[in-house]
C-alpha atoms as a PDB file:
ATOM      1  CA  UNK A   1    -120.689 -94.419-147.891  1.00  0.00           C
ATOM      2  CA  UNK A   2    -118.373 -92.878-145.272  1.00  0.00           C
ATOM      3  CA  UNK A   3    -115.189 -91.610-148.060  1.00  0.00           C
ATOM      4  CA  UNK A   4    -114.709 -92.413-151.663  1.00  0.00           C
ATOM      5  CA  UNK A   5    -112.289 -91.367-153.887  1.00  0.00           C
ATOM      6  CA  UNK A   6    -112.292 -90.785-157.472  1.00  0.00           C
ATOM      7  CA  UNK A   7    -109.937 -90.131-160.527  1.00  0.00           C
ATOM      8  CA  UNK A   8    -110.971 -89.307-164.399  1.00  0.00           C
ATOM      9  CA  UNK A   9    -109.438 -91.084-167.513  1.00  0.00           C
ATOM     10  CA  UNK A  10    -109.332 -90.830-170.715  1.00  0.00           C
ATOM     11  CA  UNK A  11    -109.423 -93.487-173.156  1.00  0.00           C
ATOM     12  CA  UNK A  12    -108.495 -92.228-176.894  1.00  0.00           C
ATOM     13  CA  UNK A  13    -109.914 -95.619-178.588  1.00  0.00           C
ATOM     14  CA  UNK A  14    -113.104 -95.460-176.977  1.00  0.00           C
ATOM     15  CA  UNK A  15    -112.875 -91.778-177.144  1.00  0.00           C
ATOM     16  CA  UNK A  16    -114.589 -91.867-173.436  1.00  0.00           C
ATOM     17  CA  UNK A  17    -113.791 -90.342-169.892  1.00  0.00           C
ATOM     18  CA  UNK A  18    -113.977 -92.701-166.948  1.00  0.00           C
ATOM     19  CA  UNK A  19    -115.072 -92.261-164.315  1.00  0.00           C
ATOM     20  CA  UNK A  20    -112.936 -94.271-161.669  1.00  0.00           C
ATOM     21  CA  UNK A  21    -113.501 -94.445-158.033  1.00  0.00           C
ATOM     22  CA  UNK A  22    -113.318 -96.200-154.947  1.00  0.00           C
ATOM     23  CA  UNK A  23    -115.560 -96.359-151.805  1.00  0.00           C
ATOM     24  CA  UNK A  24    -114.562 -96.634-148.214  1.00  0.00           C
ATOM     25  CA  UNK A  25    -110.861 -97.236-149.283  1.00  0.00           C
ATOM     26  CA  UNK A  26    -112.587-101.234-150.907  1.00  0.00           C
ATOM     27  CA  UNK A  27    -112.984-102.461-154.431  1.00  0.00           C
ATOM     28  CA  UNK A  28    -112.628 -99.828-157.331  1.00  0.00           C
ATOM     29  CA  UNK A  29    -114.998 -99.261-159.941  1.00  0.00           C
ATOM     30  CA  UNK A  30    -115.847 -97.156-163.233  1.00  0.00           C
ATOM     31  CA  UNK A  31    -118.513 -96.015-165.408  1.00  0.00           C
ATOM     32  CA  UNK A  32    -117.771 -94.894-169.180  1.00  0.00           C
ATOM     33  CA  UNK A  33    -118.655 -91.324-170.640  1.00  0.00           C
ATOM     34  CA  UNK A  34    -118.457 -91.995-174.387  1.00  0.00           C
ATOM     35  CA  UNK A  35    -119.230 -88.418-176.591  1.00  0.00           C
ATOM     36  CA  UNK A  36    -122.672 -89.609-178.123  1.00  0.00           C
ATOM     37  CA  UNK A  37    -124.246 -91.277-174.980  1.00  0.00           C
ATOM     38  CA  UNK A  38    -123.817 -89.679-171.224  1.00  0.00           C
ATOM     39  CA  UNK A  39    -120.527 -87.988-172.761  1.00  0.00           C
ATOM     40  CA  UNK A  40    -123.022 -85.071-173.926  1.00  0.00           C
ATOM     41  CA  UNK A  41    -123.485 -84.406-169.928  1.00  0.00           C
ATOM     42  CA  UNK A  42    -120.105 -83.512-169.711  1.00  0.00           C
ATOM     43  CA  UNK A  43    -120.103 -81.138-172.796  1.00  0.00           C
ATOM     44  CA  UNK A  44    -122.629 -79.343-171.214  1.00  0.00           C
ATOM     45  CA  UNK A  45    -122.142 -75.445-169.795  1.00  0.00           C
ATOM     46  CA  UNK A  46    -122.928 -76.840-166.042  1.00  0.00           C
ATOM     47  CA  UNK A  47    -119.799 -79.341-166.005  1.00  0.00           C
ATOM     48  CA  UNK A  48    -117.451 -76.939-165.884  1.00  0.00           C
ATOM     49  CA  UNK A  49    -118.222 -76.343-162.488  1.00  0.00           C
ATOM     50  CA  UNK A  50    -118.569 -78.953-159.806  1.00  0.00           C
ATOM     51  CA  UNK A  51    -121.185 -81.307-160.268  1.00  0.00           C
ATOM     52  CA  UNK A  52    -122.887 -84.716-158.917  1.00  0.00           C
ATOM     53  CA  UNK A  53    -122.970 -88.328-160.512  1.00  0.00           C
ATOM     54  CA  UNK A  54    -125.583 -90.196-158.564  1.00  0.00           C
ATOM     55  CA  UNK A  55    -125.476 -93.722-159.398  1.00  0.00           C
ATOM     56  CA  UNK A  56    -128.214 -96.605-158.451  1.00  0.00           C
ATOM     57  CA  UNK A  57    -129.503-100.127-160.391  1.00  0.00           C
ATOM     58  CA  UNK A  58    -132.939 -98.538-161.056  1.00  0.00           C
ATOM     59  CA  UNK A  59    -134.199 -96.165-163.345  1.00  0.00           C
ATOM     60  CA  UNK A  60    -134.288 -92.699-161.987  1.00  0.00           C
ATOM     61  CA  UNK A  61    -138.095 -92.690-162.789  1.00  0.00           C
ATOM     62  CA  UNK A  62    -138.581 -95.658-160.286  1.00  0.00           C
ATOM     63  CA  UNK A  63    -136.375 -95.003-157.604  1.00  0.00           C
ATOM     64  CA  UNK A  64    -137.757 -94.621-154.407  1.00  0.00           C
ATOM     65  CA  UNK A  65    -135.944 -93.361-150.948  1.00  0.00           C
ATOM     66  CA  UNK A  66    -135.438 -96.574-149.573  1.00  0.00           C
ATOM     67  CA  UNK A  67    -133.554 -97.806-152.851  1.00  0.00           C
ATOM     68  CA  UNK A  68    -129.235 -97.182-152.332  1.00  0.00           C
ATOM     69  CA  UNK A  69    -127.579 -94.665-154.207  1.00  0.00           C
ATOM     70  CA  UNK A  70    -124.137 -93.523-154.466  1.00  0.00           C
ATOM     71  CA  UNK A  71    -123.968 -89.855-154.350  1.00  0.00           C
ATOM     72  CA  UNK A  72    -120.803 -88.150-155.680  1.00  0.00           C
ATOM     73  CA  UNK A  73    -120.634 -84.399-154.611  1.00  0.00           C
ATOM     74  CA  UNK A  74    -118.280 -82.203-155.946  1.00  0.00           C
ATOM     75  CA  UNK A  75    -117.116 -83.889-158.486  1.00  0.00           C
ATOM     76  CA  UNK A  76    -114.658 -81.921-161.149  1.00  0.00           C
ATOM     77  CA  UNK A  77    -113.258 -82.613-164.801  1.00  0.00           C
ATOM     78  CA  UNK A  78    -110.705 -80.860-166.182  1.00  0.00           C
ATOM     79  CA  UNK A  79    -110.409 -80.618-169.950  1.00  0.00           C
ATOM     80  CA  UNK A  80    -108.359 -83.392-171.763  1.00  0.00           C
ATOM     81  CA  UNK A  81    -107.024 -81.873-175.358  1.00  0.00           C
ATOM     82  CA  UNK A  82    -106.605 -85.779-176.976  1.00  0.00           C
ATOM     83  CA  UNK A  83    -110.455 -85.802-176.530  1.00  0.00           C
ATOM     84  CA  UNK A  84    -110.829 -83.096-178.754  1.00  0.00           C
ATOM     85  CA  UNK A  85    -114.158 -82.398-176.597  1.00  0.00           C
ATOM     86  CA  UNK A  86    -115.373 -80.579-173.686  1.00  0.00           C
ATOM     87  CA  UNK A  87    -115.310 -81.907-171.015  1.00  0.00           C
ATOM     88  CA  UNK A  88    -112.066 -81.641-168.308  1.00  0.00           C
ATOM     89  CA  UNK A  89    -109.894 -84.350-167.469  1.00  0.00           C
ATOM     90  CA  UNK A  90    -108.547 -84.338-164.028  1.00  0.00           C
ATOM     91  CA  UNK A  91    -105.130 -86.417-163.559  1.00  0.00           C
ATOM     92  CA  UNK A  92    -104.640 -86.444-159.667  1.00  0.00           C
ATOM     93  CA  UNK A  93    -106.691 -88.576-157.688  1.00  0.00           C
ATOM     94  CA  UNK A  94    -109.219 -86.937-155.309  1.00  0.00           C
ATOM     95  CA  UNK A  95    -110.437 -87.550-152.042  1.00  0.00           C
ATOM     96  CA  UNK A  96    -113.567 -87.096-149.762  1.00  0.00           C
ATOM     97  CA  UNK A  97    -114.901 -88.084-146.793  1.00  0.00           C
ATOM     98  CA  UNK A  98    -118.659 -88.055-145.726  1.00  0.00           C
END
């Protein structure tokens, strides 16, 4: 992964962020933070300050070093009021290169 770039949503009827983002400038993709399932990482102390979503097809617990995974450093999330919980929404779209 040479650059992605990434952008967070929020969806009121799923009350869920998204995650949306886009590697090396190709096809865009998104994972869903709803509150009661990996939402409850974001309401955590530690996500108010940058943070990083890795992202792979295997269980953490399995994962060896030769098996791909996306790394996202830095990421932020500003807080979205119409969620009604913490977490941070961030509108502009950002960009980083590897």
């Amino acid at each position: 992964m040479k650059s992605y770039n990434y952008a967070w949503l929020y969806n009121h009827e799923l009350d869920a962020y998204i995650f949306c983002f886009k590697v090396n400038n190709r096809q865009e993709h998104a994972v869903i933070f709803k509150k009661d399932h990996a939402g409850v990482l974001l309401q955590k102390e530690y996500a108010l300050t940058p943070f990083t979503i890795a992202i792979t097809h295997k269980d953490f617990g399995v994962l060896k070093e030769t098996n791909p995974v996306f790394m996202f450093n830095n990421i932020e999330i500003a807080k979205n009021e119409v969620a009604g919980w913490q977490g941070r929404h961030e509108s502009s779209l950002k960009s980083f290169i590897n």
